[in-house]
PDB file of N, CA and C in Angstrom:
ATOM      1  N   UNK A   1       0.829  -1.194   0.000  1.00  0.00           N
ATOM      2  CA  UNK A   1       0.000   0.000   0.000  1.00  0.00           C
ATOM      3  C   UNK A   1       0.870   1.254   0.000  1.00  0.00           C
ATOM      4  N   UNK A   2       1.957   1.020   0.465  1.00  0.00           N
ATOM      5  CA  UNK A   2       3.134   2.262   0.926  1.00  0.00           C
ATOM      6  C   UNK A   2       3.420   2.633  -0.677  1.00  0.00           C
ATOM      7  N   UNK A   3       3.915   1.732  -1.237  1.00  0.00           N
ATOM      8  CA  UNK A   3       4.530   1.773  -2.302  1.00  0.00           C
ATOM      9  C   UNK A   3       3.542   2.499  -3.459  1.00  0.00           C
ATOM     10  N   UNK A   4       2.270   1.774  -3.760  1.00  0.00           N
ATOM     11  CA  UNK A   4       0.909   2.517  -4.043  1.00  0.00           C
ATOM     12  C   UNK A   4       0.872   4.067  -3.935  1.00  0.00           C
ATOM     13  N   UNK A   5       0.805   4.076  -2.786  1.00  0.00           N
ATOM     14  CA  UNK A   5       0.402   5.898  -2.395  1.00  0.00           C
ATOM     15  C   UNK A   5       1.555   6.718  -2.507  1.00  0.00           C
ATOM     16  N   UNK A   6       3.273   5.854  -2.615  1.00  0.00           N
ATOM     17  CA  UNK A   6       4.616   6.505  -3.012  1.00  0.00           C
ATOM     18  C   UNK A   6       4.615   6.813  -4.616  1.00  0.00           C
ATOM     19  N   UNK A   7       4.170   5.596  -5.054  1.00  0.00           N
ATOM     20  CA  UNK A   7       3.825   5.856  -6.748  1.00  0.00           C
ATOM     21  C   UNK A   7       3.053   7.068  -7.318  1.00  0.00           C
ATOM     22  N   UNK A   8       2.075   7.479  -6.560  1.00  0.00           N
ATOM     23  CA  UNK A   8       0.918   8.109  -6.802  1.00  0.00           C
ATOM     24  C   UNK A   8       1.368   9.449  -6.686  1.00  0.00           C
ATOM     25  N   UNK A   9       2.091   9.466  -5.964  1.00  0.00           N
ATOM     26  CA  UNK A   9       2.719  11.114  -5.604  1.00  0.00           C
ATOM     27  C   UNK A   9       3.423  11.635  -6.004  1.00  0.00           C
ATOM     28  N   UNK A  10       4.574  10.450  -6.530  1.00  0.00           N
ATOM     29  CA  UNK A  10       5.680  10.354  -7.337  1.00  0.00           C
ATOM     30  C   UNK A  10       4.821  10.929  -8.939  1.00  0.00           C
ATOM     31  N   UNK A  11       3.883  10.109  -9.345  1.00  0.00           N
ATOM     32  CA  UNK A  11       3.150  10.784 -10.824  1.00  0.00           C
ATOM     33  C   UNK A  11       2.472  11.787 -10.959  1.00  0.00           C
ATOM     34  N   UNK A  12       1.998  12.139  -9.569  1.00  0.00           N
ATOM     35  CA  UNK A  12       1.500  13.860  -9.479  1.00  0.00           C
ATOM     36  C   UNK A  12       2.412  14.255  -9.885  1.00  0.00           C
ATOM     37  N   UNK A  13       3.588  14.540  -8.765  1.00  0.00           N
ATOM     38  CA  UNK A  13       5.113  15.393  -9.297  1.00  0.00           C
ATOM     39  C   UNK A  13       5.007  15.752 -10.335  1.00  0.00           C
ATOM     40  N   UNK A  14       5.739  14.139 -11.169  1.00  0.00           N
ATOM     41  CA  UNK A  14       5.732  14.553 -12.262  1.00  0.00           C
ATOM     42  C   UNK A  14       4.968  15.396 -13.385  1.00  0.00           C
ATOM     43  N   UNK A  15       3.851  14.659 -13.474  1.00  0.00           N
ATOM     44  CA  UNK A  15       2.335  15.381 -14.346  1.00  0.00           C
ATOM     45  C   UNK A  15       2.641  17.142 -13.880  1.00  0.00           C
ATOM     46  N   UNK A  16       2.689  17.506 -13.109  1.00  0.00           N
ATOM     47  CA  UNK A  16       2.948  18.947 -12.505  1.00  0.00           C
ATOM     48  C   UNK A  16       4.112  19.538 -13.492  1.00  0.00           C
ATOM     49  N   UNK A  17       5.345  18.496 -13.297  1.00  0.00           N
ATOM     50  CA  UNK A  17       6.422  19.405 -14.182  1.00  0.00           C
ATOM     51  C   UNK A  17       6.080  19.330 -15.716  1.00  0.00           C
ATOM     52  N   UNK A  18       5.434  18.090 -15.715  1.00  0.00           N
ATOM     53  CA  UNK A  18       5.433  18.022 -17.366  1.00  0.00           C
ATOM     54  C   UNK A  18       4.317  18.720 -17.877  1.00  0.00           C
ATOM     55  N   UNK A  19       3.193  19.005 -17.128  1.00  0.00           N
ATOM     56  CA  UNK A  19       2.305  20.443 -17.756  1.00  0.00           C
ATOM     57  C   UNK A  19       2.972  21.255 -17.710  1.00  0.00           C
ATOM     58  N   UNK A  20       3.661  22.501 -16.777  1.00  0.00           N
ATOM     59  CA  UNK A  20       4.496  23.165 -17.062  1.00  0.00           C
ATOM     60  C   UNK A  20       4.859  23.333 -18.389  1.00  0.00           C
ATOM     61  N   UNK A  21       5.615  22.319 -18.662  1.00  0.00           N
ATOM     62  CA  UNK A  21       6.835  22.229 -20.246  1.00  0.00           C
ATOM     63  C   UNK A  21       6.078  22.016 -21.560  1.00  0.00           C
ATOM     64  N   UNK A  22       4.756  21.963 -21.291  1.00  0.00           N
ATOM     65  CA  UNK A  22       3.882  21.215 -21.866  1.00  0.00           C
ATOM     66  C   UNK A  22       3.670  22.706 -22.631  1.00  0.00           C
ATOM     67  N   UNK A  23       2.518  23.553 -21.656  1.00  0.00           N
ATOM     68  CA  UNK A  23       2.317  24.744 -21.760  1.00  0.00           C
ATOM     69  C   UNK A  23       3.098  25.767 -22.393  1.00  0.00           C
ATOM     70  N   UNK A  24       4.518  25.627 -21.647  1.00  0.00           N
ATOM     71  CA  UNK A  24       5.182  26.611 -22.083  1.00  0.00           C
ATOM     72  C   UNK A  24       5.754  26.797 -23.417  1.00  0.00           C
ATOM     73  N   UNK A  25       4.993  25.220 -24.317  1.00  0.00           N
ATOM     74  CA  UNK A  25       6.052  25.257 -25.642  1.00  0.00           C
ATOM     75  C   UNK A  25       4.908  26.007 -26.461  1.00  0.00           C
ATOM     76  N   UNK A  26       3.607  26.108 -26.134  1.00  0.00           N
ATOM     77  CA  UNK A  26       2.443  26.706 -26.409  1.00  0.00           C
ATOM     78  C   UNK A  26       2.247  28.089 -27.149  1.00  0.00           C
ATOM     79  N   UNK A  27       3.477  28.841 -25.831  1.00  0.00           N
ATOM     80  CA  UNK A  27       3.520  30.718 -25.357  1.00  0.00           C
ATOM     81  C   UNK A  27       3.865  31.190 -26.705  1.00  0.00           C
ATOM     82  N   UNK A  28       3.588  32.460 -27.228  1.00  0.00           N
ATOM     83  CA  UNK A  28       4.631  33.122 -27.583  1.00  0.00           C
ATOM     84  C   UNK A  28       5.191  33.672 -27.280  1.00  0.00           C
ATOM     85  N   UNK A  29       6.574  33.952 -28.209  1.00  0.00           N
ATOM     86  CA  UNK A  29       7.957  34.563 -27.330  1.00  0.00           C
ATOM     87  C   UNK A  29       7.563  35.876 -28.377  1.00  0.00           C
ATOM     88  N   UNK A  30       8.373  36.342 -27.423  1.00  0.00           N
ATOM     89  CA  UNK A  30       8.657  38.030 -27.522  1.00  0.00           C
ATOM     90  C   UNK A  30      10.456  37.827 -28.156  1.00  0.00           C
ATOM     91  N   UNK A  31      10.315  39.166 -29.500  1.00  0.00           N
ATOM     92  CA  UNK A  31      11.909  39.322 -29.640  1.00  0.00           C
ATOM     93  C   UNK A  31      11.897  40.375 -28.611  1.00  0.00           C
ATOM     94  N   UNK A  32      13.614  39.937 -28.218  1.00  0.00           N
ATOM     95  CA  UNK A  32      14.171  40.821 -27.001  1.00  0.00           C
ATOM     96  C   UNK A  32      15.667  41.053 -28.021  1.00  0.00           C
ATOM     97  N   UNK A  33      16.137  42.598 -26.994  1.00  0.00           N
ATOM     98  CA  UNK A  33      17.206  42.788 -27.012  1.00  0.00           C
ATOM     99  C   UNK A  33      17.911  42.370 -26.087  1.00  0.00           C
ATOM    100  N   UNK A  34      18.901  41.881 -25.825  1.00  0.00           N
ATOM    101  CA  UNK A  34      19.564  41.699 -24.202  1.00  0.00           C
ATOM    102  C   UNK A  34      21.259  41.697 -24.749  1.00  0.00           C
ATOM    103  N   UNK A  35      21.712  42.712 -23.251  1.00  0.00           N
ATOM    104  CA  UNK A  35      23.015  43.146 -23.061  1.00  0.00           C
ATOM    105  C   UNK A  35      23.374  43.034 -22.019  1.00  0.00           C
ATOM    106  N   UNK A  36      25.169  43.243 -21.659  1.00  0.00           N
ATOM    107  CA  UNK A  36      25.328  43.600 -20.289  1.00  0.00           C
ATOM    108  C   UNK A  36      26.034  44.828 -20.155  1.00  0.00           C
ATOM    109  N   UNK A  37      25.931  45.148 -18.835  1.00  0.00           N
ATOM    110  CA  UNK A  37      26.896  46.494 -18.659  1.00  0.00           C
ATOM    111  C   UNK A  37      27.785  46.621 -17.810  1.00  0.00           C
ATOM    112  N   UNK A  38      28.741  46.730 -18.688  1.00  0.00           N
ATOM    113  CA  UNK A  38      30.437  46.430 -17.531  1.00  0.00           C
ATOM    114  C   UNK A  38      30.304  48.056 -16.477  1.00  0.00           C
ATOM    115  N   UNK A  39      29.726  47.396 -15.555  1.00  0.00           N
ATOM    116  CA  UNK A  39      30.383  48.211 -14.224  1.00  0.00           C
ATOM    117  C   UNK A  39      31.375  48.000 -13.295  1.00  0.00           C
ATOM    118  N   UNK A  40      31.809  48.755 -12.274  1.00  0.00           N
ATOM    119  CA  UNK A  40      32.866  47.938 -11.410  1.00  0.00           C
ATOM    120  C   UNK A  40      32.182  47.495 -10.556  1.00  0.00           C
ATOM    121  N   UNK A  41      32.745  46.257 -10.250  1.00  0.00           N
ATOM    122  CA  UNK A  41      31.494  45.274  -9.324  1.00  0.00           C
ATOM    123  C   UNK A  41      30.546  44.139  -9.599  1.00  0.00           C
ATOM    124  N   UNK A  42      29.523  45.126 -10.325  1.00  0.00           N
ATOM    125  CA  UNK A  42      28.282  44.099 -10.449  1.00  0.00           C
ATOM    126  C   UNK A  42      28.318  44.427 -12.605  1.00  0.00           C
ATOM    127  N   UNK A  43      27.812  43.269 -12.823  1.00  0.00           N
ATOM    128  CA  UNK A  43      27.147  43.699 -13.855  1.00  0.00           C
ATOM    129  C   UNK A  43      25.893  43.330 -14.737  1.00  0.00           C
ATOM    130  N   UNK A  44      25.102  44.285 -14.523  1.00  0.00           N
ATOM    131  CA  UNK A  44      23.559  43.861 -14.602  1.00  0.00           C
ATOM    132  C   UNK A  44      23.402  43.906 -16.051  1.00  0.00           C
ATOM    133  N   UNK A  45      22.810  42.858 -16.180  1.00  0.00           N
ATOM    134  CA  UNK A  45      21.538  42.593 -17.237  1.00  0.00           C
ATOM    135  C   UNK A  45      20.816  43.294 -18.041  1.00  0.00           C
ATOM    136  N   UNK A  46      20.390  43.306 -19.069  1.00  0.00           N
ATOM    137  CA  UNK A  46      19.580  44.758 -19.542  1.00  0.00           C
ATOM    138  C   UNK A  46      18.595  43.349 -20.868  1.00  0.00           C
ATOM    139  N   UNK A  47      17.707  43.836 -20.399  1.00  0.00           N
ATOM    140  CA  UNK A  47      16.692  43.347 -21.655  1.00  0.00           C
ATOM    141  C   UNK A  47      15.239  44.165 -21.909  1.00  0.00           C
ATOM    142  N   UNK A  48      15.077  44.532 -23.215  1.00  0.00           N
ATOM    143  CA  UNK A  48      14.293  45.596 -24.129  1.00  0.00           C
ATOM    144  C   UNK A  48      13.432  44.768 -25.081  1.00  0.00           C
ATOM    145  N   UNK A  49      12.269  45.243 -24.747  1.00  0.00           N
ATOM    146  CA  UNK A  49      11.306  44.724 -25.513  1.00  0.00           C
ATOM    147  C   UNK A  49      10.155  45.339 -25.593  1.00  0.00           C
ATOM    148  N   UNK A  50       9.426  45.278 -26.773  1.00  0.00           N
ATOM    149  CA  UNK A  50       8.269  46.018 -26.817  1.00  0.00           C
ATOM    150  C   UNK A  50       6.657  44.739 -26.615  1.00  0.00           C
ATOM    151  N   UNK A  51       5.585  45.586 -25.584  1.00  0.00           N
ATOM    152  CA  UNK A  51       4.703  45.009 -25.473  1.00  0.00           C
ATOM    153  C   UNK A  51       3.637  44.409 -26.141  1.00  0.00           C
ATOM    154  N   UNK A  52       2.981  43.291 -26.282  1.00  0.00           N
ATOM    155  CA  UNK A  52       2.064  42.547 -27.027  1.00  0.00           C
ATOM    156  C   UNK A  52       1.229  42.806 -27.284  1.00  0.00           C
ATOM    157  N   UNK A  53       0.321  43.224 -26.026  1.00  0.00           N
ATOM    158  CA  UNK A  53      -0.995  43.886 -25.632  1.00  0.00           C
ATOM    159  C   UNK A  53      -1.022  45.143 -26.294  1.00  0.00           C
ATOM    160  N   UNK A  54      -0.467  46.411 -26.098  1.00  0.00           N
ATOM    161  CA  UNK A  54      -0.311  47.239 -26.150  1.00  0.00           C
ATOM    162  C   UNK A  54       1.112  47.499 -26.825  1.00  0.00           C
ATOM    163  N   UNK A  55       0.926  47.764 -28.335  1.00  0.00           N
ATOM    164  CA  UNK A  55       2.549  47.695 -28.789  1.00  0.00           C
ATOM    165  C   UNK A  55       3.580  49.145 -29.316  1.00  0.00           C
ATOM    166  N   UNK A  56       2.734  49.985 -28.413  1.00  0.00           N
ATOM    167  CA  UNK A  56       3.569  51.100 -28.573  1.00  0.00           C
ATOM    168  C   UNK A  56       4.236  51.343 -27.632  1.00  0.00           C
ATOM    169  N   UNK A  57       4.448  50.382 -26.167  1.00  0.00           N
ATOM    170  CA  UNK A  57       5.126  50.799 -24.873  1.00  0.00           C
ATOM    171  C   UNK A  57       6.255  49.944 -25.109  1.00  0.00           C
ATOM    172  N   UNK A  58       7.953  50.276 -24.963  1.00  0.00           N
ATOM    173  CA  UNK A  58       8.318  49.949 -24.834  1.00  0.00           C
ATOM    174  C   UNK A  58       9.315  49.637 -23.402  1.00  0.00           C
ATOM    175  N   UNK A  59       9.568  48.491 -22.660  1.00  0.00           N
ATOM    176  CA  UNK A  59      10.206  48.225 -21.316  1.00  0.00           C
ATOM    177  C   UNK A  59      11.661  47.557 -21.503  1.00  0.00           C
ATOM    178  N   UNK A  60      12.096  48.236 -20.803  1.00  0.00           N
ATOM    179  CA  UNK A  60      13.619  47.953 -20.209  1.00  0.00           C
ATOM    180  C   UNK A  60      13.582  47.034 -18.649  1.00  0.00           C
ATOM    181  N   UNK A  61      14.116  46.344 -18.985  1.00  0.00           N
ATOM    182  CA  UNK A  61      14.225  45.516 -17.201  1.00  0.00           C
ATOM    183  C   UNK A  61      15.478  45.347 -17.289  1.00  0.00           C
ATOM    184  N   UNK A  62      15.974  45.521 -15.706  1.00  0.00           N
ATOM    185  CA  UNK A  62      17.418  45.395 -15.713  1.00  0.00           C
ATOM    186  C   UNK A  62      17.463  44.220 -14.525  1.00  0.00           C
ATOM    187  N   UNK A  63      18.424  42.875 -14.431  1.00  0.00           N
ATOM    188  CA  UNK A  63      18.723  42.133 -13.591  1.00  0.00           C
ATOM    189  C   UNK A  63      20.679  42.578 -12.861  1.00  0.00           C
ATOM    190  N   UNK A  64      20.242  42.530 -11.545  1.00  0.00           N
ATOM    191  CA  UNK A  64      21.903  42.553 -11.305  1.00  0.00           C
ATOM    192  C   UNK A  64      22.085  40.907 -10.487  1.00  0.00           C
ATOM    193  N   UNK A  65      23.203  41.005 -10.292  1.00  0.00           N
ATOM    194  CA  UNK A  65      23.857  39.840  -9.969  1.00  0.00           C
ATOM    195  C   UNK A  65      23.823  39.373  -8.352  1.00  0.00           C
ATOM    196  N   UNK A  66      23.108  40.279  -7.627  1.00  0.00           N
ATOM    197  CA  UNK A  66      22.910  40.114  -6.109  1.00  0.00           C
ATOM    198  C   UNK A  66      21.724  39.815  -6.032  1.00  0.00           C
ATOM    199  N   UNK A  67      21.773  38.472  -5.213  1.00  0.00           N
ATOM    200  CA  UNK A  67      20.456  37.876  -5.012  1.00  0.00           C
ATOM    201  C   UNK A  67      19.653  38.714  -4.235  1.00  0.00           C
ATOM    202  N   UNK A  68      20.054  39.583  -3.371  1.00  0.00           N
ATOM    203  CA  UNK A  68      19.237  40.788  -2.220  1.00  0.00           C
ATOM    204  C   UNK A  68      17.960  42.034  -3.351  1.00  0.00           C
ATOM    205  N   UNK A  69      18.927  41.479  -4.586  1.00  0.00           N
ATOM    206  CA  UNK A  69      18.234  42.878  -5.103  1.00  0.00           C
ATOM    207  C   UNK A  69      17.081  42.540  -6.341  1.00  0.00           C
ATOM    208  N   UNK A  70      15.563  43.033  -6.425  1.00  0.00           N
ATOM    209  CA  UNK A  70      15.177  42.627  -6.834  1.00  0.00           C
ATOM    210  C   UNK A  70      15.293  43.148  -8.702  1.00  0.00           C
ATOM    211  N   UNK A  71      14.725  42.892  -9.641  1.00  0.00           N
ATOM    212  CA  UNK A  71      14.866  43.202 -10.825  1.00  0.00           C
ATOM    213  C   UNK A  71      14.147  44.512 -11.048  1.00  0.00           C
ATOM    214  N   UNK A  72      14.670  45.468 -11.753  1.00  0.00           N
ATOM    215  CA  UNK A  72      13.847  47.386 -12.123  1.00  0.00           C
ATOM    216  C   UNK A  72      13.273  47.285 -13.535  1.00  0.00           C
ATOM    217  N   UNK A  73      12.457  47.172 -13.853  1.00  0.00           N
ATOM    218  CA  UNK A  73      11.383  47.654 -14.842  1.00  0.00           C
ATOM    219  C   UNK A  73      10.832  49.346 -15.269  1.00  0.00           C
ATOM    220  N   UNK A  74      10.970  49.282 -16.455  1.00  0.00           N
ATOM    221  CA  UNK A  74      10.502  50.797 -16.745  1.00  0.00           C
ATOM    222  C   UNK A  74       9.853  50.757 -18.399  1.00  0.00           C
ATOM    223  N   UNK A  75       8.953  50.907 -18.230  1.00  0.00           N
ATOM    224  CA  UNK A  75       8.124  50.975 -19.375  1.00  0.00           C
ATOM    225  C   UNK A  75       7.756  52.448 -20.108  1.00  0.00           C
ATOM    226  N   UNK A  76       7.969  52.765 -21.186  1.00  0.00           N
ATOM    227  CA  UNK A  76       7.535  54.209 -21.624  1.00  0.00           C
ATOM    228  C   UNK A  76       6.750  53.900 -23.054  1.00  0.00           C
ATOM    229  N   UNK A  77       6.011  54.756 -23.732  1.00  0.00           N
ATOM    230  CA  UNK A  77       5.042  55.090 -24.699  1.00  0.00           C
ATOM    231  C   UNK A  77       6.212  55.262 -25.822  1.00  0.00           C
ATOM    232  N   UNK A  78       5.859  54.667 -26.996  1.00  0.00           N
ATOM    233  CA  UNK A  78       7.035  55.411 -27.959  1.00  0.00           C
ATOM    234  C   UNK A  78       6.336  56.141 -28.824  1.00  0.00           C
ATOM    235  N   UNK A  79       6.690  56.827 -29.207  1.00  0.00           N
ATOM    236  CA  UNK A  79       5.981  57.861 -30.377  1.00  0.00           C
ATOM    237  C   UNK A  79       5.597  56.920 -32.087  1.00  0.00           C
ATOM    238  N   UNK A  80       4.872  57.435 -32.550  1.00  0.00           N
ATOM    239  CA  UNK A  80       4.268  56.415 -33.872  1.00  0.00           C
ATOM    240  C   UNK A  80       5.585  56.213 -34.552  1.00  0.00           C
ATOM    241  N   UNK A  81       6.057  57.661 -35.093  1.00  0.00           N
ATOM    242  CA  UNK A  81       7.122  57.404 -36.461  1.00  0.00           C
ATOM    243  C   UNK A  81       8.120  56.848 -35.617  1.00  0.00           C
ATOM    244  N   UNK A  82       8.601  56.175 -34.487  1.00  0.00           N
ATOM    245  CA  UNK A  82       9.503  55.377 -34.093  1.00  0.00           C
ATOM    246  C   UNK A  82       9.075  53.668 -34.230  1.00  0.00           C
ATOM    247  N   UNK A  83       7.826  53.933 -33.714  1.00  0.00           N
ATOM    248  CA  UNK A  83       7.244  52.341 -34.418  1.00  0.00           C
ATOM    249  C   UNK A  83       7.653  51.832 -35.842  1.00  0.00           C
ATOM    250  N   UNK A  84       7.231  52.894 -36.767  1.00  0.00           N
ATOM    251  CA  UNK A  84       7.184  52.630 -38.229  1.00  0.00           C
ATOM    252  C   UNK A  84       8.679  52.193 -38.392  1.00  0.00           C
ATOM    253  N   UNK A  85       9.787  53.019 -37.435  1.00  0.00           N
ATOM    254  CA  UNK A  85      11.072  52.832 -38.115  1.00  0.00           C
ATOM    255  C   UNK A  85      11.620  51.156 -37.275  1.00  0.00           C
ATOM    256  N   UNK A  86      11.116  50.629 -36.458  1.00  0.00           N
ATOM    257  CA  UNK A  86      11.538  49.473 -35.802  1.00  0.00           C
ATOM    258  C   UNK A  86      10.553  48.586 -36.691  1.00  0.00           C
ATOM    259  N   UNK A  87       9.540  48.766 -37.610  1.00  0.00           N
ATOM    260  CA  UNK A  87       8.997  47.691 -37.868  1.00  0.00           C
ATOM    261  C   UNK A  87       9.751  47.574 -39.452  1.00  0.00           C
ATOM    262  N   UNK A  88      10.309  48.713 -39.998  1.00  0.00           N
ATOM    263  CA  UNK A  88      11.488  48.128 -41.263  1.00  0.00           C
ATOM    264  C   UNK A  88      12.583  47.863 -40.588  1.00  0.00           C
ATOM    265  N   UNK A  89      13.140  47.783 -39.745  1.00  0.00           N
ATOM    266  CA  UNK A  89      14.443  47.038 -38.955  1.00  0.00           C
ATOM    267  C   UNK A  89      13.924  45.419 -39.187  1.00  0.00           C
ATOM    268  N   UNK A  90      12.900  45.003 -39.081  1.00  0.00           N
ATOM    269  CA  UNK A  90      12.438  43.720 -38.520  1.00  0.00           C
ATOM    270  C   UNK A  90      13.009  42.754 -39.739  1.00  0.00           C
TER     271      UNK A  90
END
């Protein structure tokens, strides 16, 4: 019976991770820009992308390398004729 109810929990687990992976091949991705920036010390992360929903805002998020610190987001409006010129870049 041990073994039974060890099995059973054991295939939840799993089923759990494998929806996850399941789902996620589903999403669409977003093109991103991503860089880093040599500071002294730390050097954070930078990734740029424009929104799905709403595709004239574009956001910057920055990651640094200290687990204490959380990730900065900043989103701004871009003006039309800047749209037009990122959508002949594409």
């Amino acid at each position: 019976m041990k073994k039974l109810i060890f099995a059973v929990i054991l295939a939840s687990f799993s089923f759990a991770f494998n929806w996850n992976s399941i789902v996620g091949v589903f999403k669409k991705t977003v093109n991103t820009l991503s860089y880093t920036i040599e500071t002294s010390g730390i050097n954070p992360r930078v990734y740029e992308f424009d929104t799905q929903g709403y595709p004239r805002m574009h956001c910057v998020v920055v990651f640094r390398d200290d687990p204490k610190t959380s990730p900065a987001m900043q989103c701004i409006e871009t003006k039309p004729e800047y749209i037009k010129m990122n959508e002949k870049l594409k």
